[in-house]
PDB file of N, CA and C in Angstrom:
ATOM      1  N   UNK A   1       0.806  -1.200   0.000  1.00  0.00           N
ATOM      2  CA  UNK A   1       0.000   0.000   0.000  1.00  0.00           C
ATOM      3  C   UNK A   1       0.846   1.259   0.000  1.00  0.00           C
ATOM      4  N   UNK A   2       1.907   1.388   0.346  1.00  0.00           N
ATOM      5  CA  UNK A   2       3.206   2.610   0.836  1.00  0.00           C
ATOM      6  C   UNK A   2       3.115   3.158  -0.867  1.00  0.00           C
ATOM      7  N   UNK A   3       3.422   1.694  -1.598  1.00  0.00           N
ATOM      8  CA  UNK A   3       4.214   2.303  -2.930  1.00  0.00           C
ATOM      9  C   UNK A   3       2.611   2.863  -3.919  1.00  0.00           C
ATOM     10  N   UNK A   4       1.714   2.672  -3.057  1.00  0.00           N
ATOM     11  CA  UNK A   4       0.237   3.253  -3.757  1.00  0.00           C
ATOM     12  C   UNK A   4       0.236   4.864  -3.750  1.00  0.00           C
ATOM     13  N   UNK A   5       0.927   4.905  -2.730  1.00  0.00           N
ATOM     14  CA  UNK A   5       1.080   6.595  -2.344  1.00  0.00           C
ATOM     15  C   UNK A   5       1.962   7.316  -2.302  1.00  0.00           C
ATOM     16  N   UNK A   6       3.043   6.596  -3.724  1.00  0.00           N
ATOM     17  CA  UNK A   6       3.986   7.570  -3.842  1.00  0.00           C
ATOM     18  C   UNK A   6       3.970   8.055  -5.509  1.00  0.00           C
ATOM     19  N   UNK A   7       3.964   9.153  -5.639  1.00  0.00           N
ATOM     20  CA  UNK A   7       3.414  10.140  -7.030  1.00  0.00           C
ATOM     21  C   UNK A   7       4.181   9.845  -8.373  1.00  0.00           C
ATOM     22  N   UNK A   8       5.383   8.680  -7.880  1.00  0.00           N
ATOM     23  CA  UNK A   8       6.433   8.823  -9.061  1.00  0.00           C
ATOM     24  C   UNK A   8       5.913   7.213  -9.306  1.00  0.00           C
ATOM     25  N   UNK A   9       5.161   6.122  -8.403  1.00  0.00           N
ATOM     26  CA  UNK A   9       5.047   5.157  -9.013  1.00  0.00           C
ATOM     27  C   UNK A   9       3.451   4.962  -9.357  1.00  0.00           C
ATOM     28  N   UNK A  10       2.623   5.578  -8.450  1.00  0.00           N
ATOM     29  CA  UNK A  10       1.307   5.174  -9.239  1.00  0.00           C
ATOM     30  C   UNK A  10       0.515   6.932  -9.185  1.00  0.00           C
ATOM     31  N   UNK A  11       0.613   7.560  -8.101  1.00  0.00           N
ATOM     32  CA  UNK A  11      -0.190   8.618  -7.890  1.00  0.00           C
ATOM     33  C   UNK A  11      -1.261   8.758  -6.945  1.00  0.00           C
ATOM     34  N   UNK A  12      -1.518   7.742  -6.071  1.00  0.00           N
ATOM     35  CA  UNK A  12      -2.941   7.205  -5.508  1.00  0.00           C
ATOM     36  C   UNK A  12      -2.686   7.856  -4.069  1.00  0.00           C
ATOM     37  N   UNK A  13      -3.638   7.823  -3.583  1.00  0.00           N
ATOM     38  CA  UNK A  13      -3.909   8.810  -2.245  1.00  0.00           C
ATOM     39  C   UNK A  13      -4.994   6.839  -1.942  1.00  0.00           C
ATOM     40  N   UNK A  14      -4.629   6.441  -0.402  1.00  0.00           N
ATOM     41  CA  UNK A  14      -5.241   5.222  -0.019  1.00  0.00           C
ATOM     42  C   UNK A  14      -5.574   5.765   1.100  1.00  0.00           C
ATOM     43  N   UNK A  15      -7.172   5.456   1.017  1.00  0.00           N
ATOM     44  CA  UNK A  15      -8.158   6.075   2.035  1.00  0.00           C
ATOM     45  C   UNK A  15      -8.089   5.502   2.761  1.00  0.00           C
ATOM     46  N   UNK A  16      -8.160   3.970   2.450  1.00  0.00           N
ATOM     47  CA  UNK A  16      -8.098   2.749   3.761  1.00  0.00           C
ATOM     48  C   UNK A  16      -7.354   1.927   3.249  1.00  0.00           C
ATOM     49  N   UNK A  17      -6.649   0.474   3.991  1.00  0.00           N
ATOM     50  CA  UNK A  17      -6.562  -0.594   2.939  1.00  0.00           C
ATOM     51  C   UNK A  17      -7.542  -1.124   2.184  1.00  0.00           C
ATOM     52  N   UNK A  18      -6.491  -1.571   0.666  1.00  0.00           N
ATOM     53  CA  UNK A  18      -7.671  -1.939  -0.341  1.00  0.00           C
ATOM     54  C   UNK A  18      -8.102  -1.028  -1.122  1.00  0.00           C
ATOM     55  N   UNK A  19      -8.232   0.085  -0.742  1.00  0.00           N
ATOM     56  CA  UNK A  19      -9.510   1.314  -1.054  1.00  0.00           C
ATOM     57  C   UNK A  19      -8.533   2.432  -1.661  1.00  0.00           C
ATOM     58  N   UNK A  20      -8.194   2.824  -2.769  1.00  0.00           N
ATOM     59  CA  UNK A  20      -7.676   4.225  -3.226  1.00  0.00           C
ATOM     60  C   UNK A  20      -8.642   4.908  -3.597  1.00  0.00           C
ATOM     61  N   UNK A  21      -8.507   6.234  -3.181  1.00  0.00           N
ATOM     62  CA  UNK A  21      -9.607   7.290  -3.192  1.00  0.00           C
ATOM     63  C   UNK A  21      -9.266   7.859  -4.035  1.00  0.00           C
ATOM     64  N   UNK A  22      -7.703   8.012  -4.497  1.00  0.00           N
ATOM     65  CA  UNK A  22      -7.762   9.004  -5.272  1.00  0.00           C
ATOM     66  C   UNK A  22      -6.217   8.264  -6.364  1.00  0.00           C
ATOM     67  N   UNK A  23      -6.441   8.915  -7.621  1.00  0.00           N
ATOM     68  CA  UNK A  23      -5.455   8.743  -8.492  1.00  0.00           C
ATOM     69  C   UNK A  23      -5.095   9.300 -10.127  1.00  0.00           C
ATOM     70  N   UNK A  24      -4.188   9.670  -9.866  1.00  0.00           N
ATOM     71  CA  UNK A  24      -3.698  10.722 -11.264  1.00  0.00           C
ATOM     72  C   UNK A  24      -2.598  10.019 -11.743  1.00  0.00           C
ATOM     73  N   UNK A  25      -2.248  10.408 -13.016  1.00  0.00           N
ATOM     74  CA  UNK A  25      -0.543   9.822 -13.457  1.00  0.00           C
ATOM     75  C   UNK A  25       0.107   9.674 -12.717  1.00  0.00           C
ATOM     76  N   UNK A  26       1.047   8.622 -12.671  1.00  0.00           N
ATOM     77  CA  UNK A  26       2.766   8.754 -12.334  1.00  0.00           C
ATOM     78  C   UNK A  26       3.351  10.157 -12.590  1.00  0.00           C
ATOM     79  N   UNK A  27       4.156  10.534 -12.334  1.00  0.00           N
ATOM     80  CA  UNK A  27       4.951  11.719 -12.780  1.00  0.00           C
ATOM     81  C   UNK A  27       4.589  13.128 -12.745  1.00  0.00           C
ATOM     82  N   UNK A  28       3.140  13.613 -11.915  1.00  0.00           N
ATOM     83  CA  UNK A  28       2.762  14.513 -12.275  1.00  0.00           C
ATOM     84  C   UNK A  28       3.513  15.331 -11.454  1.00  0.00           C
ATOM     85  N   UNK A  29       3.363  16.731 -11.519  1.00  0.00           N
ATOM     86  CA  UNK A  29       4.375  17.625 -10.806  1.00  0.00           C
ATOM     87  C   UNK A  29       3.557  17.635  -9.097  1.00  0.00           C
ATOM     88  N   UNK A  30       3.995  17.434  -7.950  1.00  0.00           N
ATOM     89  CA  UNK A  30       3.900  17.774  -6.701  1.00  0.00           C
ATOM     90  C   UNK A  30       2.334  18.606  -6.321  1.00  0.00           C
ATOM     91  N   UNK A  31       3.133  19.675  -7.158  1.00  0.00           N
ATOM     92  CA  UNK A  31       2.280  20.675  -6.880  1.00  0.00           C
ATOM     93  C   UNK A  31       0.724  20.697  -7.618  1.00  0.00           C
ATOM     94  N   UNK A  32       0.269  19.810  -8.810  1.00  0.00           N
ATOM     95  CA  UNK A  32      -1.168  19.891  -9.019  1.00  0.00           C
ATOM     96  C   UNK A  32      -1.626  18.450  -8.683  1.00  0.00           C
ATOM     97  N   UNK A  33      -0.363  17.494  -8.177  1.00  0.00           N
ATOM     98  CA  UNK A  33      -1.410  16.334  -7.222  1.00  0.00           C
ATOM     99  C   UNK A  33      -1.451  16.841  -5.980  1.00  0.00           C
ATOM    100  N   UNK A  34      -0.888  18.140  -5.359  1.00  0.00           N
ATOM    101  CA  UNK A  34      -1.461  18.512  -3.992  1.00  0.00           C
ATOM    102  C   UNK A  34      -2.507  19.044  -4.223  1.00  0.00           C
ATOM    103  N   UNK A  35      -2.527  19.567  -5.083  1.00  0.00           N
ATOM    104  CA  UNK A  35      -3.947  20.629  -5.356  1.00  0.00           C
ATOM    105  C   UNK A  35      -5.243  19.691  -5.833  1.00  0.00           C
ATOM    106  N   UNK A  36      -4.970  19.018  -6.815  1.00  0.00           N
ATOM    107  CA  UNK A  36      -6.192  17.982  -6.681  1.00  0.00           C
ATOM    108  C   UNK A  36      -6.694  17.096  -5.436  1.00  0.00           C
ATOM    109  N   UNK A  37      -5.792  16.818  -4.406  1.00  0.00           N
ATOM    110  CA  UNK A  37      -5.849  16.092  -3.393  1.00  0.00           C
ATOM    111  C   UNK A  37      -6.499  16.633  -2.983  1.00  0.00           C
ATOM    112  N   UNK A  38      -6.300  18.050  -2.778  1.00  0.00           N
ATOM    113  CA  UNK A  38      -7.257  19.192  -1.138  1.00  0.00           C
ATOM    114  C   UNK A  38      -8.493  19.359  -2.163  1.00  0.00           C
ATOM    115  N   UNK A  39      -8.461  19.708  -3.472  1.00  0.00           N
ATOM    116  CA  UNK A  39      -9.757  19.885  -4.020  1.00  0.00           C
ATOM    117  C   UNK A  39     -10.729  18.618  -4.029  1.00  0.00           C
ATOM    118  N   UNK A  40     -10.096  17.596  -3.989  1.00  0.00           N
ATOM    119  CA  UNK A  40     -10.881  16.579  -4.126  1.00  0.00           C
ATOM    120  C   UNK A  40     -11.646  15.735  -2.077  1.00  0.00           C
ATOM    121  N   UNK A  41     -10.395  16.036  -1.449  1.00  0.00           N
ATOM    122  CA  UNK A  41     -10.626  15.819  -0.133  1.00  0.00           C
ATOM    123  C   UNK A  41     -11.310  17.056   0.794  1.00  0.00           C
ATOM    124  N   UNK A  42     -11.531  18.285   0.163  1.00  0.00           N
ATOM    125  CA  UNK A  42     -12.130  18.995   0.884  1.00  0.00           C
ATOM    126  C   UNK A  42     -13.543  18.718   1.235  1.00  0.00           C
ATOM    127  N   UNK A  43     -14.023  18.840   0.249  1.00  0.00           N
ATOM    128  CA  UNK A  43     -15.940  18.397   0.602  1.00  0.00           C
ATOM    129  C   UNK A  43     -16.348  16.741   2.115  1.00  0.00           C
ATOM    130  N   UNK A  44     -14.926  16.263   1.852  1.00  0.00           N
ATOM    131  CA  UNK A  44     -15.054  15.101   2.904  1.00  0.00           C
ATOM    132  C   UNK A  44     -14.589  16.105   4.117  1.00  0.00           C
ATOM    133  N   UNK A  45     -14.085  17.326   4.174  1.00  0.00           N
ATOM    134  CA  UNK A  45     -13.750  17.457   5.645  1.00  0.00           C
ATOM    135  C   UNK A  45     -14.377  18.904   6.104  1.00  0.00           C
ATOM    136  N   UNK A  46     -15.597  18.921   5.121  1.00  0.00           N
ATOM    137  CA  UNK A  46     -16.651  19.668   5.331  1.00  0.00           C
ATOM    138  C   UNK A  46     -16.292  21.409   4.890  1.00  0.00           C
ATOM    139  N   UNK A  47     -15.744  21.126   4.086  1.00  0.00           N
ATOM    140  CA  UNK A  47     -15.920  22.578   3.089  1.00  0.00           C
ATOM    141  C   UNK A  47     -16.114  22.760   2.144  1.00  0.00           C
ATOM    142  N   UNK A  48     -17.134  23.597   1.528  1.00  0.00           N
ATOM    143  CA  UNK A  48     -17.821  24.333   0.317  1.00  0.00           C
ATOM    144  C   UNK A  48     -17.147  23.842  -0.836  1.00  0.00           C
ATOM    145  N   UNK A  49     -18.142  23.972  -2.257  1.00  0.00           N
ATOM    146  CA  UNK A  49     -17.267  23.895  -3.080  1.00  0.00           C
ATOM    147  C   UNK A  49     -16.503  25.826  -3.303  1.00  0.00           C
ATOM    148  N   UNK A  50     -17.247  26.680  -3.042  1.00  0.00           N
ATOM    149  CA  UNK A  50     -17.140  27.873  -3.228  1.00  0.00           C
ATOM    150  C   UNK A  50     -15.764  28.398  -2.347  1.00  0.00           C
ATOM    151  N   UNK A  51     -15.715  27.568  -1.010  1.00  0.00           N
ATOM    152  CA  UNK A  51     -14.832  27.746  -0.003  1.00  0.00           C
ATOM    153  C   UNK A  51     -13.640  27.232  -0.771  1.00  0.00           C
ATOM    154  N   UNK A  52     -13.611  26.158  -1.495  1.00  0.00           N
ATOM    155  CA  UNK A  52     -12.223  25.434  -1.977  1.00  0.00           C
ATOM    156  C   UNK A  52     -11.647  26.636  -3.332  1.00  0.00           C
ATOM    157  N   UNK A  53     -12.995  26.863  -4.351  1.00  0.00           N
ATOM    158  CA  UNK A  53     -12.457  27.555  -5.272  1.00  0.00           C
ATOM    159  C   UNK A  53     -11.743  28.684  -4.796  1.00  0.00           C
ATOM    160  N   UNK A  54     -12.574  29.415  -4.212  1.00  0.00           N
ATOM    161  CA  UNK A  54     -11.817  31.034  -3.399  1.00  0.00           C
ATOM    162  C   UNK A  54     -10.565  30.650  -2.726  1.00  0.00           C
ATOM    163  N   UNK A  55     -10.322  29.828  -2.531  1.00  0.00           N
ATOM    164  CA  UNK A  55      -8.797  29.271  -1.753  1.00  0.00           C
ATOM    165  C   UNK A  55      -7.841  29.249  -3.048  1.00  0.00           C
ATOM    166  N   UNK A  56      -8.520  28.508  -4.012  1.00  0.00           N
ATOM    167  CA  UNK A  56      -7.428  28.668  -4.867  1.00  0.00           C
ATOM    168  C   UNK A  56      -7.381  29.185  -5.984  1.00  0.00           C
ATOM    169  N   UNK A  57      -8.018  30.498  -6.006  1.00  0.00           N
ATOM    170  CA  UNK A  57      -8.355  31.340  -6.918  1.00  0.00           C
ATOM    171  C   UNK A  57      -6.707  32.029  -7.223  1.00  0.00           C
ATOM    172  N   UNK A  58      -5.891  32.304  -6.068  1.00  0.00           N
ATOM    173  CA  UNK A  58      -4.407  32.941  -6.371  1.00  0.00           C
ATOM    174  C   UNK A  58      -3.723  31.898  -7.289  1.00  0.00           C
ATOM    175  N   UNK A  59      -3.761  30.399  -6.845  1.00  0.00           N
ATOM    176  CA  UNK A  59      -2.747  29.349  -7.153  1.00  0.00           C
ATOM    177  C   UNK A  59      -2.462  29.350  -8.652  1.00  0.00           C
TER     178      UNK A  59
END
């Protein structure tokens, strides 16, 4: 499961065992699998979609 959640071999964010919640290319740059991560994990930790956009309206 370790090597599920590292960005250079699959891309996957593992919610539980077994279970990937989330997944993009291999190789993508750091910085827009962090940003998909919080955009995609925000609504689970109870914020807006309006709250997420305005957050990253600078980025």
């Amino acid at each position: 499961l370790e090597d599920l959640d590292d960005p250079n071999l699959f891309g996957g964010i593992v919610d539980r065992p077994g279970r990937i919640l989330f997944a993009m290319p291999p190789r993508r740059p750091a910085g827009e699998r962090e940003r998909w991560v919080r955009v995609l994990l925000a609504p689970r930790e109870g914020y807006s979609r309006d709250e997420v956009q305005e957050a990253f309206a600078g980025v």
